[in-house]
C-alpha atoms as a PDB file:
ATOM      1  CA  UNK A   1      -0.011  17.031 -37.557  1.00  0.00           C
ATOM      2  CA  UNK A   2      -1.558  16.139 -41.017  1.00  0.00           C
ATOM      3  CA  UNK A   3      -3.250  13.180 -41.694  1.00  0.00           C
ATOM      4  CA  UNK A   4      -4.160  13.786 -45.245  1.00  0.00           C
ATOM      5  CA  UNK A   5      -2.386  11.365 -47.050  1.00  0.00           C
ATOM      6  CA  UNK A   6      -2.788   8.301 -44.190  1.00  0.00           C
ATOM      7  CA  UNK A   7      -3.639   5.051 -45.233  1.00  0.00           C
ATOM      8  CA  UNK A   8      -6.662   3.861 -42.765  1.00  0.00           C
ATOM      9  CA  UNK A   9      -4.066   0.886 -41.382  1.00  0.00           C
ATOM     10  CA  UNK A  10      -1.427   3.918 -40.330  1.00  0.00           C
ATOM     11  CA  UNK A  11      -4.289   5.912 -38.787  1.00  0.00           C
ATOM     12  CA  UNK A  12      -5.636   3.137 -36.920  1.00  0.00           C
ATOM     13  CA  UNK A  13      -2.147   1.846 -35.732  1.00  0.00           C
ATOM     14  CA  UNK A  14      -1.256   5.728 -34.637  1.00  0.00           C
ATOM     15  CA  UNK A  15      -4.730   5.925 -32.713  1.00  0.00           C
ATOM     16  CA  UNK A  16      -4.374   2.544 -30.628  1.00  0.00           C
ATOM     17  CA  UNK A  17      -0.518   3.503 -30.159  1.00  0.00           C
ATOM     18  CA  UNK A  18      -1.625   6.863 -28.787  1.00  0.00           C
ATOM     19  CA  UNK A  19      -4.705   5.612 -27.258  1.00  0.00           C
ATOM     20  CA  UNK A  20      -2.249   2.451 -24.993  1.00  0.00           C
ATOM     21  CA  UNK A  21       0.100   5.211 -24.169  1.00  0.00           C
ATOM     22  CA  UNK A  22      -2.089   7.190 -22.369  1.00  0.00           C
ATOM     23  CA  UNK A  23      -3.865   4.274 -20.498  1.00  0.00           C
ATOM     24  CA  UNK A  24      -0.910   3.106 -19.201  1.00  0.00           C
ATOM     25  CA  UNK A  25       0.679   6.204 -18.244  1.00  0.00           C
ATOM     26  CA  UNK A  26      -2.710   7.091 -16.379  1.00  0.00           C
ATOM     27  CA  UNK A  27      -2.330   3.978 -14.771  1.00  0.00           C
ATOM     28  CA  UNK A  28       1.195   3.655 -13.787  1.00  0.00           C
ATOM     29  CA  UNK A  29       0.330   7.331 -11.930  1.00  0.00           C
ATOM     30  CA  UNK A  30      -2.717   6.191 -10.325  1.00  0.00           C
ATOM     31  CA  UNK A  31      -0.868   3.153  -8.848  1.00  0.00           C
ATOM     32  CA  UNK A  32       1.872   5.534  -7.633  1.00  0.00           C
ATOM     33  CA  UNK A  33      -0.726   8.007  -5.741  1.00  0.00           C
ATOM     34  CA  UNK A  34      -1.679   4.564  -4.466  1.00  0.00           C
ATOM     35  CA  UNK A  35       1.227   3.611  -3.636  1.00  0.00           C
ATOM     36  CA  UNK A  36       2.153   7.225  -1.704  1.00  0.00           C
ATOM     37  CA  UNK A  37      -1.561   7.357  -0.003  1.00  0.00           C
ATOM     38  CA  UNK A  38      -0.541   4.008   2.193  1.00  0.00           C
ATOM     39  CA  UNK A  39       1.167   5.846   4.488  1.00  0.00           C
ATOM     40  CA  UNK A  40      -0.814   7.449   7.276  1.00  0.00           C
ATOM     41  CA  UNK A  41      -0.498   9.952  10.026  1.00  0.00           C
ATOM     42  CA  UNK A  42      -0.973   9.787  13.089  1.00  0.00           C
ATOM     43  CA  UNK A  43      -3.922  11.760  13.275  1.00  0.00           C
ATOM     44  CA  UNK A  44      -5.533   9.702  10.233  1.00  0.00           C
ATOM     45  CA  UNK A  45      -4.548   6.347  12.257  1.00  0.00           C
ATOM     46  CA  UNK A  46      -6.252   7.552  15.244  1.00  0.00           C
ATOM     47  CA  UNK A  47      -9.364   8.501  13.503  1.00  0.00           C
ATOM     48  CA  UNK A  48      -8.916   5.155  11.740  1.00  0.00           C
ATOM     49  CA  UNK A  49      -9.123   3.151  15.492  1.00  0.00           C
ATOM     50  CA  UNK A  50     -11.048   5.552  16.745  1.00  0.00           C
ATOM     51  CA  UNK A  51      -8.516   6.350  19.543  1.00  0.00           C
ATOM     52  CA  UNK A  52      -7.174   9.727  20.490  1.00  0.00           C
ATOM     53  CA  UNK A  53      -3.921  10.512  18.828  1.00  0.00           C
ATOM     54  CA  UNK A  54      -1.740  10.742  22.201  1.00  0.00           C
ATOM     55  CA  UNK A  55      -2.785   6.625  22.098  1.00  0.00           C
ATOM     56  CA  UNK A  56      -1.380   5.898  18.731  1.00  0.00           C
ATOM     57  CA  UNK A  57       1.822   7.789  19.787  1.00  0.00           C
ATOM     58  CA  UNK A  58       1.727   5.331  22.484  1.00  0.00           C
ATOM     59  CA  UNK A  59       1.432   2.246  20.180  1.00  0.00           C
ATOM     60  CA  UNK A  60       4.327   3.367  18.295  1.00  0.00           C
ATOM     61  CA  UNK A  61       6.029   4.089  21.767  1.00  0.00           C
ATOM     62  CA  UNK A  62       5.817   0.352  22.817  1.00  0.00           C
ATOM     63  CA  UNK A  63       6.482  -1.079  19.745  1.00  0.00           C
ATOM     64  CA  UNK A  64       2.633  -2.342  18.635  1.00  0.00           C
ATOM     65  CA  UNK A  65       2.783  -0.263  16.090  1.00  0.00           C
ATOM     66  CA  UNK A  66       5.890   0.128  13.344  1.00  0.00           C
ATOM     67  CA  UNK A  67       5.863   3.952  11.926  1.00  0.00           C
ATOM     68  CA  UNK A  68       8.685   5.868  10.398  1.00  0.00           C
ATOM     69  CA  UNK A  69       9.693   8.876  10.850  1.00  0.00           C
ATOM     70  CA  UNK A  70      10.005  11.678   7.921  1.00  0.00           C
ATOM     71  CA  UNK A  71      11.685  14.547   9.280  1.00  0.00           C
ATOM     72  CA  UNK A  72       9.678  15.722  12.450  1.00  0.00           C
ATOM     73  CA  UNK A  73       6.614  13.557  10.731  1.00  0.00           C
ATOM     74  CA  UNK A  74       5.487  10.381  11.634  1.00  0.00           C
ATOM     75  CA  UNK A  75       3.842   7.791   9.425  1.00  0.00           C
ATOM     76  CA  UNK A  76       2.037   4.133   9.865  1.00  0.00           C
ATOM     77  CA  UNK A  77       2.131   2.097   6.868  1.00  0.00           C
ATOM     78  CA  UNK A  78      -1.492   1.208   6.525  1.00  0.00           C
ATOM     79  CA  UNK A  79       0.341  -2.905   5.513  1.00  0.00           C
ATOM     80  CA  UNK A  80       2.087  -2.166   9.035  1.00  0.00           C
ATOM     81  CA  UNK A  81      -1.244  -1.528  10.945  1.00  0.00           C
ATOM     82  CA  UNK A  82      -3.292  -3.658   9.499  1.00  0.00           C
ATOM     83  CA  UNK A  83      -0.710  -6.569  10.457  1.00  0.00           C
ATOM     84  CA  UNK A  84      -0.447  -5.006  14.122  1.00  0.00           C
ATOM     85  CA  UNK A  85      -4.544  -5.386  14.610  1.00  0.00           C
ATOM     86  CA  UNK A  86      -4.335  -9.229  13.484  1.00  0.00           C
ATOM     87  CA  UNK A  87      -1.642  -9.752  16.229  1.00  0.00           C
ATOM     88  CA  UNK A  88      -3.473  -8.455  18.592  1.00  0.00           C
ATOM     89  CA  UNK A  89      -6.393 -10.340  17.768  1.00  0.00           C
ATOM     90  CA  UNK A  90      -4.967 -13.816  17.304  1.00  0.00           C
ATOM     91  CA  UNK A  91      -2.838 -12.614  21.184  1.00  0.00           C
ATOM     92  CA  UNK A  92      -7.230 -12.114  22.523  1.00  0.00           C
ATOM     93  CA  UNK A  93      -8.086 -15.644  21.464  1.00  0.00           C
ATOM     94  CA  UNK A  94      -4.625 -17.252  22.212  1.00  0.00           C
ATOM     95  CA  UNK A  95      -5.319 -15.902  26.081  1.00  0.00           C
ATOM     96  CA  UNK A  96      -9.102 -17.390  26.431  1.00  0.00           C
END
Protein backbone atom coordinates (compact mmCIF):
# COMPACT_ATOMS: atom_id res chain seq x y z
CA UNK A 1 0.00 0.00 0.00
CA UNK A 2 1.57 3.51 -0.65
CA UNK A 3 0.78 6.36 1.17
CA UNK A 4 3.03 8.80 -0.50
CA UNK A 5 0.89 11.08 -2.06
CA UNK A 6 -2.04 11.08 0.97
CA UNK A 7 -3.42 14.13 2.05
CA UNK A 8 -3.27 14.02 6.12
CA UNK A 9 -7.45 14.13 6.06
CA UNK A 10 -7.33 10.67 3.75
CA UNK A 11 -4.72 9.17 6.09
CA UNK A 12 -6.50 9.98 9.12
CA UNK A 13 -9.98 8.90 7.72
CA UNK A 14 -8.20 5.40 6.43
CA UNK A 15 -6.61 4.94 10.05
CA UNK A 16 -9.95 5.47 12.17
CA UNK A 17 -11.82 3.37 9.32
CA UNK A 18 -9.27 0.60 9.83
CA UNK A 19 -8.80 1.22 13.40
CA UNK A 20 -13.34 0.85 14.03
CA UNK A 21 -13.15 -2.18 11.89
CA UNK A 22 -11.05 -4.06 13.90
CA UNK A 23 -12.67 -3.03 17.29
CA UNK A 24 -15.78 -4.11 16.30
CA UNK A 25 -14.93 -7.23 14.69
CA UNK A 26 -12.88 -8.10 17.97
CA UNK A 27 -15.88 -7.41 19.70
CA UNK A 28 -18.63 -8.97 17.83
CA UNK A 29 -16.18 -12.35 18.34
CA UNK A 30 -15.68 -11.87 21.90
CA UNK A 31 -19.48 -11.57 22.46
CA UNK A 32 -19.93 -14.76 20.40
CA UNK A 33 -17.27 -16.90 22.59
CA UNK A 34 -19.55 -15.35 25.20
CA UNK A 35 -22.31 -16.22 23.90
CA UNK A 36 -21.04 -20.16 23.18
CA UNK A 37 -19.26 -20.35 26.85
CA UNK A 38 -23.03 -20.12 28.55
CA UNK A 39 -23.61 -23.43 28.07
CA UNK A 40 -22.27 -25.84 30.64
CA UNK A 41 -21.69 -29.48 31.22
CA UNK A 42 -22.61 -31.43 33.46
CA UNK A 43 -19.47 -31.92 35.05
CA UNK A 44 -18.83 -27.96 35.09
CA UNK A 45 -22.52 -27.60 36.71
CA UNK A 46 -21.69 -29.98 39.34
CA UNK A 47 -18.48 -28.40 40.24
CA UNK A 48 -20.47 -25.16 39.98
CA UNK A 49 -23.09 -26.53 43.05
CA UNK A 50 -20.67 -28.36 44.39
CA UNK A 51 -22.68 -31.63 43.96
CA UNK A 52 -21.47 -34.83 42.42
CA UNK A 53 -22.33 -35.11 38.80
CA UNK A 54 -24.72 -38.33 39.15
CA UNK A 55 -26.93 -35.35 41.23
CA UNK A 56 -27.10 -32.90 38.43
CA UNK A 57 -28.13 -35.81 36.10
CA UNK A 58 -30.76 -36.17 38.61
CA UNK A 59 -31.92 -32.49 38.48
CA UNK A 60 -32.24 -32.71 34.86
CA UNK A 61 -34.03 -36.16 35.46
CA UNK A 62 -36.89 -34.50 37.50
CA UNK A 63 -37.21 -31.60 35.65
CA UNK A 64 -35.32 -28.85 38.21
CA UNK A 65 -33.04 -28.38 35.88
CA UNK A 66 -33.70 -27.59 31.84
CA UNK A 67 -30.50 -28.98 29.74
CA UNK A 68 -30.35 -29.94 26.13
CA UNK A 69 -29.02 -32.46 24.66
CA UNK A 70 -26.20 -32.22 21.74
CA UNK A 71 -25.71 -35.50 20.37
CA UNK A 72 -24.78 -37.91 23.34
CA UNK A 73 -23.80 -34.40 25.26
CA UNK A 74 -25.65 -32.70 27.69
CA UNK A 75 -25.66 -29.00 28.43
CA UNK A 76 -27.27 -26.47 31.23
CA UNK A 77 -27.69 -23.06 30.04
CA UNK A 78 -25.95 -21.17 32.77
CA UNK A 79 -29.61 -18.41 32.21
CA UNK A 80 -31.43 -21.92 32.80
CA UNK A 81 -29.61 -22.69 36.15
CA UNK A 82 -29.32 -19.70 37.49
CA UNK A 83 -33.30 -19.33 37.16
CA UNK A 84 -33.67 -23.01 38.64
CA UNK A 85 -31.59 -21.89 42.04
CA UNK A 86 -34.01 -18.73 42.50
CA UNK A 87 -37.02 -21.18 42.36
CA UNK A 88 -35.83 -23.14 44.67
CA UNK A 89 -35.05 -20.48 46.93
CA UNK A 90 -38.20 -18.39 46.78
CA UNK A 91 -40.06 -22.56 47.15
CA UNK A 92 -37.48 -22.52 50.98
CA UNK A 93 -39.05 -19.28 52.15
CA UNK A 94 -42.58 -19.84 50.62
CA UNK A 95 -42.59 -23.26 52.99
CA UNK A 96 -41.42 -21.43 56.45
Amino acid sequence: MLITNLKLEDLEDLVQTSVENSLKNFFTKKLEKENQSQKLSVKETAILLSVSEITVRNYIKRGLLKAERIGSRIFIHRENLENSLKEVKSLKYKRC
